[in-house]
PDB file of N, CA and C in Angstrom:
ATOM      1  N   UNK A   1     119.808  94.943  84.528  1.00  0.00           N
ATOM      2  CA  UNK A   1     119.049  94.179  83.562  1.00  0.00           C
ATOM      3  C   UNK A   1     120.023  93.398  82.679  1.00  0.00           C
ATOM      4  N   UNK A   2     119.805  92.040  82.572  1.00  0.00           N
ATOM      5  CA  UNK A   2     120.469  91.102  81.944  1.00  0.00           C
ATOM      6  C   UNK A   2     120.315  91.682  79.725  1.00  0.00           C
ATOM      7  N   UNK A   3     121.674  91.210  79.410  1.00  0.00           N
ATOM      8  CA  UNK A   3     121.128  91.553  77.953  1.00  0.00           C
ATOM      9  C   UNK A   3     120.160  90.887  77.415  1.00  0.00           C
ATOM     10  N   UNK A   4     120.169  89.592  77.757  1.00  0.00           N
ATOM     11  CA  UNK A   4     119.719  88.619  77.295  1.00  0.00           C
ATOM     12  C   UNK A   4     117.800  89.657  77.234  1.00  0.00           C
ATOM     13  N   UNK A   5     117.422  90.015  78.570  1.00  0.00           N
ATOM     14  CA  UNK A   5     116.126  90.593  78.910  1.00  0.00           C
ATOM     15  C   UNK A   5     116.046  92.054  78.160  1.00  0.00           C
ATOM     16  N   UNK A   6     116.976  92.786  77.883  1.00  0.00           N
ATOM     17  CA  UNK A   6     116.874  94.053  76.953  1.00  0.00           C
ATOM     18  C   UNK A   6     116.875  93.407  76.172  1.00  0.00           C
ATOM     19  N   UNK A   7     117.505  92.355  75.413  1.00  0.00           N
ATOM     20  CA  UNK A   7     117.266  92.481  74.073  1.00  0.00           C
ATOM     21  C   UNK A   7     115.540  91.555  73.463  1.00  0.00           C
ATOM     22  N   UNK A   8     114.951  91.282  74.894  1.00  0.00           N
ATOM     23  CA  UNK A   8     113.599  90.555  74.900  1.00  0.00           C
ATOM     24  C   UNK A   8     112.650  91.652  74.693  1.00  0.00           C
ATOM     25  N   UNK A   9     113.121  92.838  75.309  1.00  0.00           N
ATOM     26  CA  UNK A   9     111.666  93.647  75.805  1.00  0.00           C
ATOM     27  C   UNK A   9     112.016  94.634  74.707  1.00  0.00           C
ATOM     28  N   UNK A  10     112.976  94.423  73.741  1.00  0.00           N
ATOM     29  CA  UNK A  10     113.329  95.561  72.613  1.00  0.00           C
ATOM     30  C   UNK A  10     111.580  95.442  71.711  1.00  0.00           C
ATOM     31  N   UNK A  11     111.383  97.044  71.391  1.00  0.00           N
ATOM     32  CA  UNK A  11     110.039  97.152  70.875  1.00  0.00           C
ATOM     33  C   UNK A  11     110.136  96.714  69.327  1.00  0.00           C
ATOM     34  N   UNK A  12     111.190  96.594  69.116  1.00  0.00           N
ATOM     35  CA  UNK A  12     111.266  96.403  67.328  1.00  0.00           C
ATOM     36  C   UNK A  12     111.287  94.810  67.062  1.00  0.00           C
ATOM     37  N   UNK A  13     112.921  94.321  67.645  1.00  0.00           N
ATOM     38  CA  UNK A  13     113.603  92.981  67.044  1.00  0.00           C
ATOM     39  C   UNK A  13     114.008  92.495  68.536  1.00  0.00           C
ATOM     40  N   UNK A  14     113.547  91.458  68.489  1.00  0.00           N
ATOM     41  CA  UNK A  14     114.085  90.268  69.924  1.00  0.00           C
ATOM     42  C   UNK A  14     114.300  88.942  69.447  1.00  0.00           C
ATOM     43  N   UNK A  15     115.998  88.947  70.124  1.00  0.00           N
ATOM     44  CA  UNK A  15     116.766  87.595  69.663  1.00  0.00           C
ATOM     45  C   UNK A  15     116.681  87.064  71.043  1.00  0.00           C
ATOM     46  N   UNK A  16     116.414  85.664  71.891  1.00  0.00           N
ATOM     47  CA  UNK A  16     116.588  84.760  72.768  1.00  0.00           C
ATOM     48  C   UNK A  16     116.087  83.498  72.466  1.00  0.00           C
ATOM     49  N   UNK A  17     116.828  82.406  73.482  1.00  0.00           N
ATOM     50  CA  UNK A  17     116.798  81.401  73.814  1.00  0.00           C
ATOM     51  C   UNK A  17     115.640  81.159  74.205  1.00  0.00           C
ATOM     52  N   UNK A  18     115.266  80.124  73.666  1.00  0.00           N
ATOM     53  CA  UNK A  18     114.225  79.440  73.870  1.00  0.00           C
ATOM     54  C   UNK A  18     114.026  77.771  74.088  1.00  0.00           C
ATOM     55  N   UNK A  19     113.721  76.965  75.010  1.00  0.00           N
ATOM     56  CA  UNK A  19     113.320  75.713  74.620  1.00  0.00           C
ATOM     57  C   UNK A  19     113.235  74.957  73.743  1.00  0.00           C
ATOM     58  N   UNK A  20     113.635  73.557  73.157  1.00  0.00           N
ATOM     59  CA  UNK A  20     113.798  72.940  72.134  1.00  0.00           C
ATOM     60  C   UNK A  20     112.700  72.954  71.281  1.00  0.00           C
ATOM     61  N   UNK A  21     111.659  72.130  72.466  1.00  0.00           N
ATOM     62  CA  UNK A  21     110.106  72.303  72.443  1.00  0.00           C
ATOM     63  C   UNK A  21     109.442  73.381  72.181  1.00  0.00           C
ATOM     64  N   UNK A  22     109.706  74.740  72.326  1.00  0.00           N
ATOM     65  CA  UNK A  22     109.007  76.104  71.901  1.00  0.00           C
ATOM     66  C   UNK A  22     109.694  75.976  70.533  1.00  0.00           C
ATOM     67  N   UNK A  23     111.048  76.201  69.647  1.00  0.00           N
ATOM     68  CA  UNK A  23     111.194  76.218  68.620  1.00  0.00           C
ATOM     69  C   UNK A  23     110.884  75.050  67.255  1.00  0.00           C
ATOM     70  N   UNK A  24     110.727  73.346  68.054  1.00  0.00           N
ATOM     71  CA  UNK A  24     109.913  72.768  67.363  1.00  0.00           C
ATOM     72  C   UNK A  24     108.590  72.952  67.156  1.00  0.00           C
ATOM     73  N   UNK A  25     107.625  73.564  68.447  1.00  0.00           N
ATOM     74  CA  UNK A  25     106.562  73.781  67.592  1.00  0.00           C
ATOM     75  C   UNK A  25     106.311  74.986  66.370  1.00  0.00           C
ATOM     76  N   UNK A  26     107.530  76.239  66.644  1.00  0.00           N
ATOM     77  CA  UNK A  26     107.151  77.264  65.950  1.00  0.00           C
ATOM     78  C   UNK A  26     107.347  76.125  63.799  1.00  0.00           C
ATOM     79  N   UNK A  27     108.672  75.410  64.390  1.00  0.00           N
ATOM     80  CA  UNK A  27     109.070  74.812  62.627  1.00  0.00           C
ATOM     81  C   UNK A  27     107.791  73.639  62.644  1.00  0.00           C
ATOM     82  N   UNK A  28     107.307  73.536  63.302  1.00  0.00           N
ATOM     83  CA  UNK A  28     106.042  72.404  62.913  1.00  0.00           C
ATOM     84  C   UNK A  28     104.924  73.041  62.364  1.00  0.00           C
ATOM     85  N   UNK A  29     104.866  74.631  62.849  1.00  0.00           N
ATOM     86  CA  UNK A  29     103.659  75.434  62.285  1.00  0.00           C
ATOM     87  C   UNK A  29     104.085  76.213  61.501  1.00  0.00           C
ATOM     88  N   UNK A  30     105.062  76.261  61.017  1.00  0.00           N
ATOM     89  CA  UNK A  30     105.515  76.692  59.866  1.00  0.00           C
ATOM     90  C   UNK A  30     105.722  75.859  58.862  1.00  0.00           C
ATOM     91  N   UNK A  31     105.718  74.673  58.818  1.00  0.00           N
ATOM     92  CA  UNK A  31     106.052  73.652  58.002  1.00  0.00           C
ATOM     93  C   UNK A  31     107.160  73.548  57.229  1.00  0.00           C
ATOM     94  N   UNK A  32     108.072  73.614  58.433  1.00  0.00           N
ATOM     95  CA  UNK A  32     109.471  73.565  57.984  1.00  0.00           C
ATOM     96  C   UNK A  32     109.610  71.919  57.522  1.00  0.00           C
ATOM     97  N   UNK A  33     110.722  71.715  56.064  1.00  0.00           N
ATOM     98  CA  UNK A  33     110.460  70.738  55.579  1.00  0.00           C
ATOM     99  C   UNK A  33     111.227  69.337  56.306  1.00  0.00           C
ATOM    100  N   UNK A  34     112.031  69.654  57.489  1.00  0.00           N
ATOM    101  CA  UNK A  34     112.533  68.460  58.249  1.00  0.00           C
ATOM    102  C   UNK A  34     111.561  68.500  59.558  1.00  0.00           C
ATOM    103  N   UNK A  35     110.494  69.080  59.325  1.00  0.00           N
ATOM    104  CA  UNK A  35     109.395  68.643  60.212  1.00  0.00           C
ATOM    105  C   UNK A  35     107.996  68.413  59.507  1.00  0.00           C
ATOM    106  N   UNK A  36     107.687  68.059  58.653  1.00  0.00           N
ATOM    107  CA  UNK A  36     107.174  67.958  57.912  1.00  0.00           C
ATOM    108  C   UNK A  36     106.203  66.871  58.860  1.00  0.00           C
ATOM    109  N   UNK A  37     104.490  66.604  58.863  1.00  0.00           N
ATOM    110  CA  UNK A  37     103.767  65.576  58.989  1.00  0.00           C
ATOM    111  C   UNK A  37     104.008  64.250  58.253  1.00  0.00           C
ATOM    112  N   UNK A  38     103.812  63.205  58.830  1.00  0.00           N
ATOM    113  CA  UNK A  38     104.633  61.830  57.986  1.00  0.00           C
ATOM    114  C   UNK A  38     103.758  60.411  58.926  1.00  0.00           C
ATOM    115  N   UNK A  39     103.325  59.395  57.984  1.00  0.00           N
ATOM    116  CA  UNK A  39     102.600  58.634  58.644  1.00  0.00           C
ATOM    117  C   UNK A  39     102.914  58.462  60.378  1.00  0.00           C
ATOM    118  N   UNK A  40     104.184  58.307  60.445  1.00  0.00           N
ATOM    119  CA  UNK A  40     104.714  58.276  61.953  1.00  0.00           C
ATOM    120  C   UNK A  40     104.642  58.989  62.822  1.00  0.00           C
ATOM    121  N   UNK A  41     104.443  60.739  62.245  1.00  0.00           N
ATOM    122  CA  UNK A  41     104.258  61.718  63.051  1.00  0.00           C
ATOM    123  C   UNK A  41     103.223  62.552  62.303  1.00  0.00           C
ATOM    124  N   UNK A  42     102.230  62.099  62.569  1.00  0.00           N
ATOM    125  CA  UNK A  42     100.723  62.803  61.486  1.00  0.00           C
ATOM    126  C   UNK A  42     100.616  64.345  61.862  1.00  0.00           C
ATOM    127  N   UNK A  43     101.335  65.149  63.049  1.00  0.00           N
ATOM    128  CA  UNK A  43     101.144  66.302  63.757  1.00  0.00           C
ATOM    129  C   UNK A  43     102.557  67.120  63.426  1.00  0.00           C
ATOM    130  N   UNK A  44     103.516  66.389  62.887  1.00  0.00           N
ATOM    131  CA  UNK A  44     104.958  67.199  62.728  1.00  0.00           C
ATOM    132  C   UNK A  44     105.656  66.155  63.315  1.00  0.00           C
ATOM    133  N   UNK A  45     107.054  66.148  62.374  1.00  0.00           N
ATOM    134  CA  UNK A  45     107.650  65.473  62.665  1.00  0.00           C
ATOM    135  C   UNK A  45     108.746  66.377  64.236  1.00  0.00           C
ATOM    136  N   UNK A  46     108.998  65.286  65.459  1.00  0.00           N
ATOM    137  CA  UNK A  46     110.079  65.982  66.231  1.00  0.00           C
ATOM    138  C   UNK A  46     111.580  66.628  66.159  1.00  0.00           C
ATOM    139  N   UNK A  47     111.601  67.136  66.826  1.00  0.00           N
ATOM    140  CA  UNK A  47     113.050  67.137  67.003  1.00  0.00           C
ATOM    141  C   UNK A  47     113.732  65.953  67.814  1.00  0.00           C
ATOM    142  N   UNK A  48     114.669  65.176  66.471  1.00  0.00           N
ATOM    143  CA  UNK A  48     115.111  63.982  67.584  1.00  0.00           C
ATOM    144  C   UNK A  48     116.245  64.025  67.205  1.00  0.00           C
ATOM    145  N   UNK A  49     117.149  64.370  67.395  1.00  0.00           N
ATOM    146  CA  UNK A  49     118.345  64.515  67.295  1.00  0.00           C
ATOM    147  C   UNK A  49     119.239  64.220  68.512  1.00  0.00           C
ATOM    148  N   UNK A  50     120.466  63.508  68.821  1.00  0.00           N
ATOM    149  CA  UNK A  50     120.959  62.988  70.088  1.00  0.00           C
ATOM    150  C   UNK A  50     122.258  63.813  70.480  1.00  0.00           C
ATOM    151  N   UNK A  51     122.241  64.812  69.800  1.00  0.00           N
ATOM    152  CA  UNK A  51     123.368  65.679  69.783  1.00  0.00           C
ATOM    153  C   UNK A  51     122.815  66.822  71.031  1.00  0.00           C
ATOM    154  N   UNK A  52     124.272  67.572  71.258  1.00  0.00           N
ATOM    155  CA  UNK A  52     123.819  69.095  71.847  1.00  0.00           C
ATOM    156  C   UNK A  52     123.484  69.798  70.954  1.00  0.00           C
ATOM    157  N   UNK A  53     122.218  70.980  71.400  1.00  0.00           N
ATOM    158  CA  UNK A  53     121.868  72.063  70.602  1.00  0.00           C
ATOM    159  C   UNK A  53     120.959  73.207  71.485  1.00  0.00           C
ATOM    160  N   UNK A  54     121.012  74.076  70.531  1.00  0.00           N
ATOM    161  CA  UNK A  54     120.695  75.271  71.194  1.00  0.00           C
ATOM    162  C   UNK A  54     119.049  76.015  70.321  1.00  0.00           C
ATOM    163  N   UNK A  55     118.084  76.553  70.531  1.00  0.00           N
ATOM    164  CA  UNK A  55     117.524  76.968  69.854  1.00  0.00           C
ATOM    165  C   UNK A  55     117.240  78.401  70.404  1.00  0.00           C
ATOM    166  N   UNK A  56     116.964  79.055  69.551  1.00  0.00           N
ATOM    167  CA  UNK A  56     116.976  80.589  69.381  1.00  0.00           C
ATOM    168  C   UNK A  56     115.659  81.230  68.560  1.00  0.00           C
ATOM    169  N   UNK A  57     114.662  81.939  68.643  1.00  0.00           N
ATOM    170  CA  UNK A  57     113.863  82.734  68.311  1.00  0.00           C
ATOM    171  C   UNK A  57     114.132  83.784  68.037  1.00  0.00           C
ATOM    172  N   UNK A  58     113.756  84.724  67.018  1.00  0.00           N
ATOM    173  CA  UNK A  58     113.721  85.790  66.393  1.00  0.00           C
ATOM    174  C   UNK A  58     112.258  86.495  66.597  1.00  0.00           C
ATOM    175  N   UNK A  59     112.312  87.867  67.544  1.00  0.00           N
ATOM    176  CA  UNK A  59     111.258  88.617  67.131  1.00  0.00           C
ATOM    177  C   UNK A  59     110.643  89.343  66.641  1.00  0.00           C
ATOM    178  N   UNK A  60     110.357  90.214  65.909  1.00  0.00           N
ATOM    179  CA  UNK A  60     109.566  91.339  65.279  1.00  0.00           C
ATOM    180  C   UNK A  60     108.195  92.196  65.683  1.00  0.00           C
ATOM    181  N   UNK A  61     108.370  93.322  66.768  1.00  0.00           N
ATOM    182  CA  UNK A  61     107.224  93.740  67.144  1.00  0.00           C
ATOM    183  C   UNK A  61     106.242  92.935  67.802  1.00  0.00           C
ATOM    184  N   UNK A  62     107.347  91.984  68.264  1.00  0.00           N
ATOM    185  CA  UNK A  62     106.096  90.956  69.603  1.00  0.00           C
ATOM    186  C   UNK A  62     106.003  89.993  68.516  1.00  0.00           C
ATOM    187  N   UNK A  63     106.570  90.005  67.318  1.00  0.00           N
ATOM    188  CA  UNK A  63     105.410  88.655  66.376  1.00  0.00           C
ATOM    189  C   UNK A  63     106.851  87.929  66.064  1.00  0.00           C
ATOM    190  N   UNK A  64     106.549  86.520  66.385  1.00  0.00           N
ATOM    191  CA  UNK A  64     107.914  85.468  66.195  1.00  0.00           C
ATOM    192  C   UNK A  64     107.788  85.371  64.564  1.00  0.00           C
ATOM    193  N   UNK A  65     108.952  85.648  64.544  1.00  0.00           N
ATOM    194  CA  UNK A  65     109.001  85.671  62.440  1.00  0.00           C
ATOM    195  C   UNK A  65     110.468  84.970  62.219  1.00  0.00           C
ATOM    196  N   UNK A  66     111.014  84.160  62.629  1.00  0.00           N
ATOM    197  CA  UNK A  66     112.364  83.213  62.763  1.00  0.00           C
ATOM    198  C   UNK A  66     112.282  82.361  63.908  1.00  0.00           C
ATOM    199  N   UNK A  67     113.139  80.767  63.934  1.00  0.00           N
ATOM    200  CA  UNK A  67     113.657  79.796  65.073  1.00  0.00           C
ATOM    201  C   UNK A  67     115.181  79.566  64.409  1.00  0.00           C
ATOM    202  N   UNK A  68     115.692  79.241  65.181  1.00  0.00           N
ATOM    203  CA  UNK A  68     116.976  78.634  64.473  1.00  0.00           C
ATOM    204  C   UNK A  68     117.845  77.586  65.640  1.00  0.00           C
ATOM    205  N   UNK A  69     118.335  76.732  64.918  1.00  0.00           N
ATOM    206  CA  UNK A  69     118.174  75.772  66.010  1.00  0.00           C
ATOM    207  C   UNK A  69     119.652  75.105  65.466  1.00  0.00           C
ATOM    208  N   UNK A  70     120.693  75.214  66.555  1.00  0.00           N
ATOM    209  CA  UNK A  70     122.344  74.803  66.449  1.00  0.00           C
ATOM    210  C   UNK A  70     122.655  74.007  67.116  1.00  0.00           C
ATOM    211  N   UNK A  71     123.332  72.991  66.221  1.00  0.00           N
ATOM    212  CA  UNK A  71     123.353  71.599  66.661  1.00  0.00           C
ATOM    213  C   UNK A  71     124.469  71.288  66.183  1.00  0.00           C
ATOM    214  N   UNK A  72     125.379  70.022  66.675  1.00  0.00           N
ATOM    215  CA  UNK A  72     126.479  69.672  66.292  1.00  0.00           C
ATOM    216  C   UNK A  72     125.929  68.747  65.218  1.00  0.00           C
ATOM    217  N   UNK A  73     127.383  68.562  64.514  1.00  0.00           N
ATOM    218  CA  UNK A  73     127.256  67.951  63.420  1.00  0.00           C
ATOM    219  C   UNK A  73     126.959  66.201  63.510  1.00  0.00           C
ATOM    220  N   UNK A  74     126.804  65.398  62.636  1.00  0.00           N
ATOM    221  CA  UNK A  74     126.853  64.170  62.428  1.00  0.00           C
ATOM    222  C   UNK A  74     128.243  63.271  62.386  1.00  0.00           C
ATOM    223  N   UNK A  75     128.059  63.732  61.058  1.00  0.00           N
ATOM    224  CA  UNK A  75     129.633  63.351  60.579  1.00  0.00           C
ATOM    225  C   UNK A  75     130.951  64.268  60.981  1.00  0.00           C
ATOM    226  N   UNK A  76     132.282  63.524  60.954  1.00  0.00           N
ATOM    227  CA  UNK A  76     133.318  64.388  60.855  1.00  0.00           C
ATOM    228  C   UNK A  76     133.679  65.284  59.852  1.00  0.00           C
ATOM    229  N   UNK A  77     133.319  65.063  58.775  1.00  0.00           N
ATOM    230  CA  UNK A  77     133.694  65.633  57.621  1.00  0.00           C
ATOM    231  C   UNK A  77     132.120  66.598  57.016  1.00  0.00           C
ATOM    232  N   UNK A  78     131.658  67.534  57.117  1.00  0.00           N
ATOM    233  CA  UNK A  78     130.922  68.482  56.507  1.00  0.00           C
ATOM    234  C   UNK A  78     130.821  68.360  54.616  1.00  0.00           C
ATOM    235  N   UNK A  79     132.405  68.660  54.330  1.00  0.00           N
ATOM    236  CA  UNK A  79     132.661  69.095  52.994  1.00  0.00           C
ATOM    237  C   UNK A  79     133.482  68.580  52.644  1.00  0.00           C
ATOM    238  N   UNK A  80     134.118  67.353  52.361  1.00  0.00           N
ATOM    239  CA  UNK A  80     135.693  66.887  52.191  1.00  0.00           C
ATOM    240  C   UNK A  80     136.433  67.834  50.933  1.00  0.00           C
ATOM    241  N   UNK A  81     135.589  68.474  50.056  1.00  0.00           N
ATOM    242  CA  UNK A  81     136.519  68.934  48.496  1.00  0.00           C
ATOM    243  C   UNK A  81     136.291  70.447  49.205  1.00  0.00           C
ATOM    244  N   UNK A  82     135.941  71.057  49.830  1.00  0.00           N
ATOM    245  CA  UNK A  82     136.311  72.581  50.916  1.00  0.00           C
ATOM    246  C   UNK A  82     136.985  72.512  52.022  1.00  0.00           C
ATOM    247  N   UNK A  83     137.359  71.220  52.496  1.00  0.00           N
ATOM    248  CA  UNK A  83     137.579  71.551  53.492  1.00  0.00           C
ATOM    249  C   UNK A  83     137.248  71.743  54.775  1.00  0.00           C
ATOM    250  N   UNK A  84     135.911  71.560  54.844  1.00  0.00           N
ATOM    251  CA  UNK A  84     134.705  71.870  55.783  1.00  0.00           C
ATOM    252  C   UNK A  84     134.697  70.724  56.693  1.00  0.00           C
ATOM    253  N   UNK A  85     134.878  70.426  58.274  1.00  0.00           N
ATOM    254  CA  UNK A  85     134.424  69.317  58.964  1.00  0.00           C
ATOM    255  C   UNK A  85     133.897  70.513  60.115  1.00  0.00           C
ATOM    256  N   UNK A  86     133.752  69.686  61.375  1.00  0.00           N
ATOM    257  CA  UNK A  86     132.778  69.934  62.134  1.00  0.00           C
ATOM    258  C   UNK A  86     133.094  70.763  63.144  1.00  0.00           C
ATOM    259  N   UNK A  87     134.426  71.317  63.052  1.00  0.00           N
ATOM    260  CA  UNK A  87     135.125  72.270  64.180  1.00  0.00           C
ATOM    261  C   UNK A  87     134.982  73.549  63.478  1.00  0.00           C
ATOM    262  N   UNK A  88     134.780  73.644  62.151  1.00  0.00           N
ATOM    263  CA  UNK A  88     135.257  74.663  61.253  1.00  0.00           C
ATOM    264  C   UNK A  88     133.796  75.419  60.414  1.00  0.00           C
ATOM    265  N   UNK A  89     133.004  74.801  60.838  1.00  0.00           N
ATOM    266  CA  UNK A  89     131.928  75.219  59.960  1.00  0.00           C
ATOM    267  C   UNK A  89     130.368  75.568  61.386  1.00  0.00           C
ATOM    268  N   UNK A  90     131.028  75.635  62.779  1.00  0.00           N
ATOM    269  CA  UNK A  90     129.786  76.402  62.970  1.00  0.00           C
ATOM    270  C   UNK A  90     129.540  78.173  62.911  1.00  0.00           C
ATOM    271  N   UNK A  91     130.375  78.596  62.200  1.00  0.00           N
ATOM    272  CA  UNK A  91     129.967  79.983  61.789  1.00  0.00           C
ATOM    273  C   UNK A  91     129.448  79.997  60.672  1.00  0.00           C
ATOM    274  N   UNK A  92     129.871  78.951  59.693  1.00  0.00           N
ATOM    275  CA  UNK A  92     129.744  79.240  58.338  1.00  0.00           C
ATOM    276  C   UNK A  92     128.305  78.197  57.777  1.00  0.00           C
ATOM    277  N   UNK A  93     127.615  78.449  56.944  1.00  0.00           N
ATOM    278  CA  UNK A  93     126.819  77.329  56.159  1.00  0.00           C
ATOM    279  C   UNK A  93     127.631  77.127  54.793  1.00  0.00           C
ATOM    280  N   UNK A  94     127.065  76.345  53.831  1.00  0.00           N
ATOM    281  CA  UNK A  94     127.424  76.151  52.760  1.00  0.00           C
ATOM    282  C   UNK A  94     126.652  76.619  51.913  1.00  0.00           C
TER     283      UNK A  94
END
């Protein structure tokens, strides 16, 4: 059995990968605020981003209660007065 599948069928907490599309709709029905409804997207705004990324679900007793969704950065520089650019800050937030 793959971890990835134990840690799916765990009865408590399940962390996996999921589809871009499965974790935008969970932040569209949650009304996460960079998906927010907007004349252009009256249903939630997409995920449009042209970068690589990864999205990830969080479970709780079968009930999705987290998405989280990792993406490269924009800019080179994150933080210029920390120190922070874009090689250095995907572990860390600010």
């Amino acid at each position: 059995m793959s971890r990835q599948l134990a840690l799916r069928l765990s009865p408590v907490v399940a962390f996996y990968q999921v589809d871009m599309a499965e974790a935008e709709e969970l932040l569209i029905t949650w009304r996460h605020p960079l998906h927010l409804p907007d004349d252009e997207h009256p249903t939630g705004r997409p995920y449009t981003r042209p970068f690589g990324s990864l999205a990830f679900v969080m479970e709780e007793r079968g009930r999705r209660a987290a998405a989280v969704v990792l993406a490269s950065t924009i800019n080179a520089s994150v933080c210029k007065s920390r120190g922070w650019h874009r090689y250095n800050t995907e572990l860390f937030s600010p």
